[in-house]
C-alpha atoms as a PDB file:
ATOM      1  CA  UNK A   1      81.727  74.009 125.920  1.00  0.00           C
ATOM      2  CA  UNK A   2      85.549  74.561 126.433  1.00  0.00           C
ATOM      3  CA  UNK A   3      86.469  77.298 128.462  1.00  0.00           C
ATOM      4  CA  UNK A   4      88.509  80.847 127.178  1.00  0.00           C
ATOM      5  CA  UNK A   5      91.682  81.332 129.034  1.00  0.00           C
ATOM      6  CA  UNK A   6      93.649  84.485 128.203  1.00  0.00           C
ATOM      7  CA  UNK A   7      97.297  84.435 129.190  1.00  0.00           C
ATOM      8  CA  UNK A   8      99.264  87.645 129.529  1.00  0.00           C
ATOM      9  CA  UNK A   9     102.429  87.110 129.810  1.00  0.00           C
ATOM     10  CA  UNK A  10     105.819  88.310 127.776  1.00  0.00           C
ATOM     11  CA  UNK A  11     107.797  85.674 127.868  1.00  0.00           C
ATOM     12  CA  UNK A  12     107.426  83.099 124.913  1.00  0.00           C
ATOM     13  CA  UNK A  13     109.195  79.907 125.896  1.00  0.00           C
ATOM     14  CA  UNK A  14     106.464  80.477 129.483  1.00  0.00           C
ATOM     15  CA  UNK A  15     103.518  81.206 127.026  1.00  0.00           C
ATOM     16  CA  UNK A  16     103.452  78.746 124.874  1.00  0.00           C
ATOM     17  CA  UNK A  17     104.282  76.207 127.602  1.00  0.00           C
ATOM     18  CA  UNK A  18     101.013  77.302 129.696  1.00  0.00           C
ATOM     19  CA  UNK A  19      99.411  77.345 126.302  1.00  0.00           C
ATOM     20  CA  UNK A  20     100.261  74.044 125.297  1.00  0.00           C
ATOM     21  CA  UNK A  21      99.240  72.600 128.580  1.00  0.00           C
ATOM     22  CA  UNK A  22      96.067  73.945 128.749  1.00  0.00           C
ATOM     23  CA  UNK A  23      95.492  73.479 125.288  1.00  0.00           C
ATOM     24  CA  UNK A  24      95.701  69.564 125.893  1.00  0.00           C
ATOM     25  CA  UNK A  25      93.351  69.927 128.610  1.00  0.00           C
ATOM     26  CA  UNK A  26      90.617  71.127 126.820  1.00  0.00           C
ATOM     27  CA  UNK A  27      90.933  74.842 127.301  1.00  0.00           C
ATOM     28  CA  UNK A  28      91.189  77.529 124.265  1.00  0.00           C
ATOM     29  CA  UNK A  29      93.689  79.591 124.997  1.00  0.00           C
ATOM     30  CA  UNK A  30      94.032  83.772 123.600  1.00  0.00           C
ATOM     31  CA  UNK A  31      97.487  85.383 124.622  1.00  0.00           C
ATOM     32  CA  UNK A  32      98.447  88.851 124.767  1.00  0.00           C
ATOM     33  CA  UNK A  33     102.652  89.666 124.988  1.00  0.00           C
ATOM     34  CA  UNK A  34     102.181  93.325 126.940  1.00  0.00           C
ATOM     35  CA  UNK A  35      99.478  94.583 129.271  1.00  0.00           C
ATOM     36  CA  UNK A  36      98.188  97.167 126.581  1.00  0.00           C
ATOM     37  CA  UNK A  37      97.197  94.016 124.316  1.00  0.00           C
ATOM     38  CA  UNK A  38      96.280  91.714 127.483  1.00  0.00           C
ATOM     39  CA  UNK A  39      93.215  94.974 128.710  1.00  0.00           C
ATOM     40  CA  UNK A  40      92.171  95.216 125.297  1.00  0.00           C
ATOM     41  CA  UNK A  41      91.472  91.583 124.947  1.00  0.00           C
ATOM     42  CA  UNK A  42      90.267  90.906 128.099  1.00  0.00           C
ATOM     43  CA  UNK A  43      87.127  93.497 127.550  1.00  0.00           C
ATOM     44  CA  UNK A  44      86.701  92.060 123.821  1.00  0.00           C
ATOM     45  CA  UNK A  45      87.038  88.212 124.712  1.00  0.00           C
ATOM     46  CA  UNK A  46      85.572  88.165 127.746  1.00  0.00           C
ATOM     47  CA  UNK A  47      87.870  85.049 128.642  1.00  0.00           C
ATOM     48  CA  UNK A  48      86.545  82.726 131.680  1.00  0.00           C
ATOM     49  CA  UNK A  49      89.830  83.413 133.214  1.00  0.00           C
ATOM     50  CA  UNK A  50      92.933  85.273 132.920  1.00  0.00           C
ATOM     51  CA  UNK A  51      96.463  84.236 133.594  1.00  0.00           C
ATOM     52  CA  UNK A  52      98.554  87.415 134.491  1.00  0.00           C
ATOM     53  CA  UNK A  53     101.990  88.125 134.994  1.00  0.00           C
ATOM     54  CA  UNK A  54     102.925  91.368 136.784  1.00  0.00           C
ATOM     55  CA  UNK A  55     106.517  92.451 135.083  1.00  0.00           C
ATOM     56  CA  UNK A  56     105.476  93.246 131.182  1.00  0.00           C
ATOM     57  CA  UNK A  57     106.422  95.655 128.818  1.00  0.00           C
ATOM     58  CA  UNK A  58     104.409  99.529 128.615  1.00  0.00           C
ATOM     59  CA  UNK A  59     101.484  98.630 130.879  1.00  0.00           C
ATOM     60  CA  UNK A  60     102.636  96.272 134.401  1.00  0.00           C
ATOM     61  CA  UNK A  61     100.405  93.722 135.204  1.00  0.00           C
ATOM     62  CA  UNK A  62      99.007  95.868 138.617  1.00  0.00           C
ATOM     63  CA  UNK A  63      97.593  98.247 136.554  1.00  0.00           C
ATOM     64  CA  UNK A  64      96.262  95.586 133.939  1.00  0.00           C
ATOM     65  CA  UNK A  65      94.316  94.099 136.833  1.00  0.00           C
ATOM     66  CA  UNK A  66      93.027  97.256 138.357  1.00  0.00           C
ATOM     67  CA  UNK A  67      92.023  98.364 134.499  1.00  0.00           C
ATOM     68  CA  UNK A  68      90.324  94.644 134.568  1.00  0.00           C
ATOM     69  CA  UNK A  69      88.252  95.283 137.739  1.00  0.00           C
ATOM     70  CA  UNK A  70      87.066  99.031 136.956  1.00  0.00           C
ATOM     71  CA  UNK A  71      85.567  97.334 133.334  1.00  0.00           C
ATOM     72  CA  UNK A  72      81.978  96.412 134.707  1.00  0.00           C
ATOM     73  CA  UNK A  73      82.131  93.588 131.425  1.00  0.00           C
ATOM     74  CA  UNK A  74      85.300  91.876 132.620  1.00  0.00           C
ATOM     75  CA  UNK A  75      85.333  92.924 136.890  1.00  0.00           C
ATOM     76  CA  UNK A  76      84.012  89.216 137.130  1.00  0.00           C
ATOM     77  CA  UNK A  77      86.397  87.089 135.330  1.00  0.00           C
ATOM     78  CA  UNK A  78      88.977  85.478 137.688  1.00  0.00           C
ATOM     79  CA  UNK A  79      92.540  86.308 137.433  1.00  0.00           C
ATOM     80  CA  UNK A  80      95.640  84.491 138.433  1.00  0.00           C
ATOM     81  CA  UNK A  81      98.646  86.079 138.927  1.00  0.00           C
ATOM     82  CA  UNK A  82     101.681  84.391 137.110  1.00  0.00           C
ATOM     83  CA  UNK A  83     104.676  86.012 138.316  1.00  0.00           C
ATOM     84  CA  UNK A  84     108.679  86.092 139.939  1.00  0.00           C
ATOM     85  CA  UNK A  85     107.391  88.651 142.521  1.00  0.00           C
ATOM     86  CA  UNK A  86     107.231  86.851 145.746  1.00  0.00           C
ATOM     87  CA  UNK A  87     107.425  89.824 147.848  1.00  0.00           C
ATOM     88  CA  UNK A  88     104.547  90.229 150.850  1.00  0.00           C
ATOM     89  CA  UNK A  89     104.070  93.319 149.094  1.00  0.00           C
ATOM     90  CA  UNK A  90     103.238  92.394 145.980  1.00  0.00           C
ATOM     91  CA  UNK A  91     101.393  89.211 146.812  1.00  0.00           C
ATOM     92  CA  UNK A  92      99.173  91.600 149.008  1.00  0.00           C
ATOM     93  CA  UNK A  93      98.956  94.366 146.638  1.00  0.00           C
ATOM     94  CA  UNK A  94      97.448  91.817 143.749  1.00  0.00           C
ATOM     95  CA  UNK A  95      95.037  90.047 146.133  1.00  0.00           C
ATOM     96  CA  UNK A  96      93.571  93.630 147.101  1.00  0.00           C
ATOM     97  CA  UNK A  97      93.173  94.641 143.646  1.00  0.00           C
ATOM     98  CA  UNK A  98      91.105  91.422 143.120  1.00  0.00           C
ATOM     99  CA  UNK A  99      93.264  88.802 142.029  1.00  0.00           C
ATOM    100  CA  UNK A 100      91.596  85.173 143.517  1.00  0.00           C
ATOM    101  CA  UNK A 101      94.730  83.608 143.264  1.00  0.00           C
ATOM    102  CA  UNK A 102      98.913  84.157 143.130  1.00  0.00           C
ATOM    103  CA  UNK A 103     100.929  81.633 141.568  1.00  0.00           C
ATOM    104  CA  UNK A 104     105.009  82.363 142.090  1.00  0.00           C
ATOM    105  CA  UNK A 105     106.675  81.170 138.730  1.00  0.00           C
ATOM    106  CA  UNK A 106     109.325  79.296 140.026  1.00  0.00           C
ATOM    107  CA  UNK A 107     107.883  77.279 142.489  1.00  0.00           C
ATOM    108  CA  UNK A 108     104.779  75.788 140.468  1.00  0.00           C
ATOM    109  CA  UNK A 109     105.361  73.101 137.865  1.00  0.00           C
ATOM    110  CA  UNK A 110     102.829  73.856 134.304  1.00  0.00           C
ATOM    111  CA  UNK A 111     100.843  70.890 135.590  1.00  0.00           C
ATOM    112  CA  UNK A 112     100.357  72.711 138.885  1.00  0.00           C
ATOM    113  CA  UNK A 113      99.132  75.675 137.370  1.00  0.00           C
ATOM    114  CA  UNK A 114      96.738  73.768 134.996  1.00  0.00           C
ATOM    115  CA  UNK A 115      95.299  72.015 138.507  1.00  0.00           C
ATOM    116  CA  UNK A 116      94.822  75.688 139.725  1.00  0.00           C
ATOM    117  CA  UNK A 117      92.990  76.762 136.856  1.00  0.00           C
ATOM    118  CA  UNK A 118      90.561  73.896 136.504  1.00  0.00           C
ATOM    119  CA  UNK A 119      89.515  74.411 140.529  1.00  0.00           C
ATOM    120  CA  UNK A 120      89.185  77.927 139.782  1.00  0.00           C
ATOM    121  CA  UNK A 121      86.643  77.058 136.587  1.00  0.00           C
ATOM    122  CA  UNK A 122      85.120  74.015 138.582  1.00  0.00           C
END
């Protein structure tokens, strides 16, 4: 049975490329623009795994993840963080609120991210 992935992330051209990817691997993909849509569909979908980038519009993707973890239906799923922040800081601060991985944008290639996901789900 193919695996949910829920992406939550803003930016479209990034989106759809992750989507498309993952898509072609097998994967269904949900996707959520702003961290207000991304909470709400991670405790309806219950996705496998989430793909989360930290600078979105209303809700940042910190608090999406610590909203993620205090849900006792969706504390579970695994979440990647997808983002430009590549400060100690930030790295640190989404590993303690329970990311299992941190993926900096500009230095992964799609495929590389799609390699990440599928160890994840192994």
């Amino acid at each position: 049975m193919a695996k949910n992935i829920l992406i939550i992330e803003d930016d479209e051209f990034l989106r759809g490329l992750i989507n498309k990817k993952l898509t072609a691997e097998g994967f269904n993909m949900i996707s959520a623009i702003d961290g207000e849509e991304g909470i709400k569909k991670a405790n309806e979908e219950k996705p496998d795994l989430i793909l989360l980038d930290l600078v979105l519009p209303n809700v940042d993707g910190f608090e999406v993840l610590a909203k993620i973890k205090e849900d006792p239906g969706a504390k579970a799923i695994p979440v990647i963080i997808l983002s430009n922040l590549s400060q100690k800081e930030d790295i640190d601060k989404g590993m303690k609120l329970g990311a299992v991985d941190y993926i900096i944008k500009a230095q992964f290639t799609p495929e590389e991210i799609v390699e990440k996901v599928k160890a994840i789900l192994k």
